[in-house]
Protein backbone atom coordinates (compact mmCIF):
# COMPACT_ATOMS: atom_id res chain seq x y z
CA UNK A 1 123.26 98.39 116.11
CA UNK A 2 119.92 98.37 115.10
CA UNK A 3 117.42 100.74 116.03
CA UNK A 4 114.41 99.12 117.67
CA UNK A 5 111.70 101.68 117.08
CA UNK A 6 111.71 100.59 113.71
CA UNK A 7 110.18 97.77 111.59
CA UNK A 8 111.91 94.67 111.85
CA UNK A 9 112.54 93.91 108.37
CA UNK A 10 114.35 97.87 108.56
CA UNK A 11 116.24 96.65 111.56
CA UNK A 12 116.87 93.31 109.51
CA UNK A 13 118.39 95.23 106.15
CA UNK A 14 120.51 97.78 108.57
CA UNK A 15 122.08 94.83 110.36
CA UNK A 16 122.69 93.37 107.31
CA UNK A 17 124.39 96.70 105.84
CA UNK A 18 126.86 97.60 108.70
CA UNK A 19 128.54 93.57 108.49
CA UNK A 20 128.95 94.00 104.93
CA UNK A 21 130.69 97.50 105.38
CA UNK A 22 132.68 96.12 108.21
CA UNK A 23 133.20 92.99 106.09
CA UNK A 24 134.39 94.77 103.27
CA UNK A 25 136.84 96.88 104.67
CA UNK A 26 139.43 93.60 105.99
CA UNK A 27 139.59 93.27 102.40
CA UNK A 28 142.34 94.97 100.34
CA UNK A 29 140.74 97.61 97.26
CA UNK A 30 137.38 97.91 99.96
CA UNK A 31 134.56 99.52 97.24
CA UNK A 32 134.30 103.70 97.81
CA UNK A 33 130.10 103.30 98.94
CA UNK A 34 128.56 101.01 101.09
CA UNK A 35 124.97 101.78 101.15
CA UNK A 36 121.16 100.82 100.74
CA UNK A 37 119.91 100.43 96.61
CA UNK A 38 116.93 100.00 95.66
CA UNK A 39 115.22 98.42 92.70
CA UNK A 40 115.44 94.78 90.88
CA UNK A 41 119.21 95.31 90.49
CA UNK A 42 121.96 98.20 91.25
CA UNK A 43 122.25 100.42 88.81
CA UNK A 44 126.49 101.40 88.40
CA UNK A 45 125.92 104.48 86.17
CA UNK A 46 123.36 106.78 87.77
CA UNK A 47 124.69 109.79 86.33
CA UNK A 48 126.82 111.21 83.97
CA UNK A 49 129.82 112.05 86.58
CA UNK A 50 130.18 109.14 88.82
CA UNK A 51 130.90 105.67 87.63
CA UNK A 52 130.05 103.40 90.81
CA UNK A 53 131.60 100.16 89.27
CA UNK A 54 135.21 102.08 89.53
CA UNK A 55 134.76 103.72 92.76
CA UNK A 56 133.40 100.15 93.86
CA UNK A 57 129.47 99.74 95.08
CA UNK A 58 128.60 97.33 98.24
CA UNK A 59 124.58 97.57 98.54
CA UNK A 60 121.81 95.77 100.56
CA UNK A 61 118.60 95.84 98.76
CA UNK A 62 115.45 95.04 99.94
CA UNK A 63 114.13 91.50 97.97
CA UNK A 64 110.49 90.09 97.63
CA UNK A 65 108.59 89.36 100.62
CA UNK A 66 105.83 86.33 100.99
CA UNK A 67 103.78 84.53 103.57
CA UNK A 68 105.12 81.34 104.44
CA UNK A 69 103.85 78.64 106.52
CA UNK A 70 106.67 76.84 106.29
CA UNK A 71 109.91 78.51 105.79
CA UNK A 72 110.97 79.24 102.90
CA UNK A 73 108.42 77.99 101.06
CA UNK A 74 105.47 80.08 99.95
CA UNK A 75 101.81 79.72 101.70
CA UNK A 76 99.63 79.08 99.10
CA UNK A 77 97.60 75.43 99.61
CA UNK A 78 96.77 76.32 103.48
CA UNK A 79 95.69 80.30 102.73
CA UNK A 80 93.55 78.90 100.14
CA UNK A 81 92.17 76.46 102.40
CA UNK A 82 91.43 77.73 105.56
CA UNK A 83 90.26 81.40 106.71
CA UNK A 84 93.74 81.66 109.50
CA UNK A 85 96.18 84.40 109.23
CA UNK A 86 99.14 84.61 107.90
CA UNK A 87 102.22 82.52 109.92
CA UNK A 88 105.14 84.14 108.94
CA UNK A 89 106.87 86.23 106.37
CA UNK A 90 109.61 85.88 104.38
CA UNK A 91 111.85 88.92 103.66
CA UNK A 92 114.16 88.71 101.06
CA UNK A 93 117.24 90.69 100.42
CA UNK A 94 120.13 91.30 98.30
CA UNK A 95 123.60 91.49 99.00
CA UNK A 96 126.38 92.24 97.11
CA UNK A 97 129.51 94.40 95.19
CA UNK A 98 129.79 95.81 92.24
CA UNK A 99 133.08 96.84 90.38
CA UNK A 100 134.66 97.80 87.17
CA UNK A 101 135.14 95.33 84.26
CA UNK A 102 138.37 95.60 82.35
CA UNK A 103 137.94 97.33 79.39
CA UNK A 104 141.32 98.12 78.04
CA UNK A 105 141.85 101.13 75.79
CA UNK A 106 140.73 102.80 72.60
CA UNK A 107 143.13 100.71 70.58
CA UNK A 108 143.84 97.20 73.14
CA UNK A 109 141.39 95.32 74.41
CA UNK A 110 142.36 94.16 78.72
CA UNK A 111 145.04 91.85 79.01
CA UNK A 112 145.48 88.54 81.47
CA UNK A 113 147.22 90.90 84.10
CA UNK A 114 143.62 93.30 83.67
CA UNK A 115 141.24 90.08 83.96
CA UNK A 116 143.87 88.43 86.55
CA UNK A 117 143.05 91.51 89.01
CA UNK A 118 139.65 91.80 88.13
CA UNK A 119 139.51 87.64 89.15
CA UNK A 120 141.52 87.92 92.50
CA UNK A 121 139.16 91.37 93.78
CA UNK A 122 136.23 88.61 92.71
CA UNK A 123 137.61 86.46 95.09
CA UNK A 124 138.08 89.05 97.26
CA UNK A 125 134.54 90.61 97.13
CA UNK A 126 133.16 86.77 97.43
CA UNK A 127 135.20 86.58 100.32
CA UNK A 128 133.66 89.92 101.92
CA UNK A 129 130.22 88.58 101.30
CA UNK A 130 130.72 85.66 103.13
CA UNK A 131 131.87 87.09 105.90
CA UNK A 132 128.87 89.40 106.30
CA UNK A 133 126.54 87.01 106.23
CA UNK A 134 128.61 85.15 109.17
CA UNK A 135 127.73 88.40 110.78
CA UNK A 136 124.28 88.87 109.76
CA UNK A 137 122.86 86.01 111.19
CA UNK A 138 123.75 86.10 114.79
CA UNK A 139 123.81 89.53 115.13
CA UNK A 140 120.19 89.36 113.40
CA UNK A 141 119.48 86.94 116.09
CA UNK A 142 119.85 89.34 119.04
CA UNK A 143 116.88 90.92 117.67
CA UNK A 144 114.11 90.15 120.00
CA UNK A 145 111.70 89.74 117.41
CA UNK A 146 113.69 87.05 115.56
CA UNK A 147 113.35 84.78 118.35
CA UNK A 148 111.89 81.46 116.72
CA UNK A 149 112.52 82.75 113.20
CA UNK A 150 114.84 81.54 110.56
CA UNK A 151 117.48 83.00 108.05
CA UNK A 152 118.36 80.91 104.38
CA UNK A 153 121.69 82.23 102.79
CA UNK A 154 121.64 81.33 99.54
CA UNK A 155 123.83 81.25 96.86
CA UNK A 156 126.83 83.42 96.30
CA UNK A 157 126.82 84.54 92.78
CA UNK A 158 128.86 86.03 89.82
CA UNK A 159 127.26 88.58 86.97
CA UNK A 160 128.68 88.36 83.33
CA UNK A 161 130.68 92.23 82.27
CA UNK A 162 127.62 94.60 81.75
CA UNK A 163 128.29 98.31 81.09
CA UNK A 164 131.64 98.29 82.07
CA UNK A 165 130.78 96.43 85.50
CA UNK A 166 131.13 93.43 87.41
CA UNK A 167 129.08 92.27 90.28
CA UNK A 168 129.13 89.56 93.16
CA UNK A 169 125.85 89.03 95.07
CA UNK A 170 123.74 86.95 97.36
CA UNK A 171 120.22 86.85 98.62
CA UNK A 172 119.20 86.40 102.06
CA UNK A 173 115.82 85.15 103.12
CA UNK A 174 114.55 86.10 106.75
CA UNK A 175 111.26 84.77 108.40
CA UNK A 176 109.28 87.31 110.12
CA UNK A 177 106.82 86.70 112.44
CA UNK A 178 102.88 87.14 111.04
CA UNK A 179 101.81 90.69 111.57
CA UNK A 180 98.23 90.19 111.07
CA UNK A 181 97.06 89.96 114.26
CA UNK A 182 95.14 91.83 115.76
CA UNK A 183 93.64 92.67 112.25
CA UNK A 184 92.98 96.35 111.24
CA UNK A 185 89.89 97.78 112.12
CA UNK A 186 87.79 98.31 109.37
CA UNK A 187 85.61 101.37 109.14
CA UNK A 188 82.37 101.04 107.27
């Protein structure tokens, strides 16, 4: 579970990390690392030895964030308005898998029984996402904190074959409460 001395958007992305790991692993060919990235978009090839598309890559990564006023919608007309505070937040992240991309060989490009597997751990990998974000949100939910708030799944996508990978994700966007009051005391 989460760990409450920490920031709820921490508490947010851990919760969200341990139901993809668990969801991944009722799945058969579960990726090798399940873990936090960082960055616009996972990298697969970090170094010269490992190739994380093969050994399979599940990753939360923590999105954009934005006031909102009203969910999920960003607060621009009413902060420009009026001197309040910010409502709410919203915390975006990304979930997904990465995996290899048939390739074939020196001499044969992948055949339909390469792309056919490649398709059906797809399907697979969609299927793992979905099933973490049927965890996410309740178990998100027992966080005190979230009480009031929302959570947006959004659309489960599909990357085109880059560098030898393939990659399933989703993003996730989860209201937090203002945290501007009281403000910061400013020292002149």
């Amino acid at each position: 579970m989460t760990d409450p001395s920490q920031g709820l958007s921490i508490q947010l992305a851990q919760a969200a990390l341990a139901c993809l790991c668990a969801a991944v692993q009722e799945r058969p060919n579960p990726p090798a690392n399940c873990c936090f990235r960082a960055g616009l978009s996972p990298a697969g090839d970090a170094d010269i030895y490992t190739d994380l598309c093969c050994e399979g890559l599940a990753y939360v990564m923590p999105g954009d964030s934005w006031p909102t006023a009203i969910f999920p919608n960003m607060d621009i007309t009413r902060q420009a308005n009026a001197p309040c505070g910010i409502v709410s937040w919203v915390q975006e992240y990304r979930v997904g898998i990465m995996r290899c991309s048939p390739t074939g060989t020196d001499t044969e490009m992948p055949t339909c029984e390469d792309w056919t597997a490649a398709a059906i751990q797809s399907l697979y990998d969609a299927e793992s996402l979905r099933r973490a974000m049927c965890c996410f949100r309740p178990t998100a939910y027992l966080i005190p904190e979230m009480d009031g708030m929302s959570i947006v799944v959004n659309r489960l996508q599909q990357g085109d074959p880059l560098g030898g990978c393939i990659e399933r994700w989703l993003t996730v966007q989860v209201q937090l409460p203002g945290d501007c009051c009281p403000p910061l005391p400013i020292v002149t």
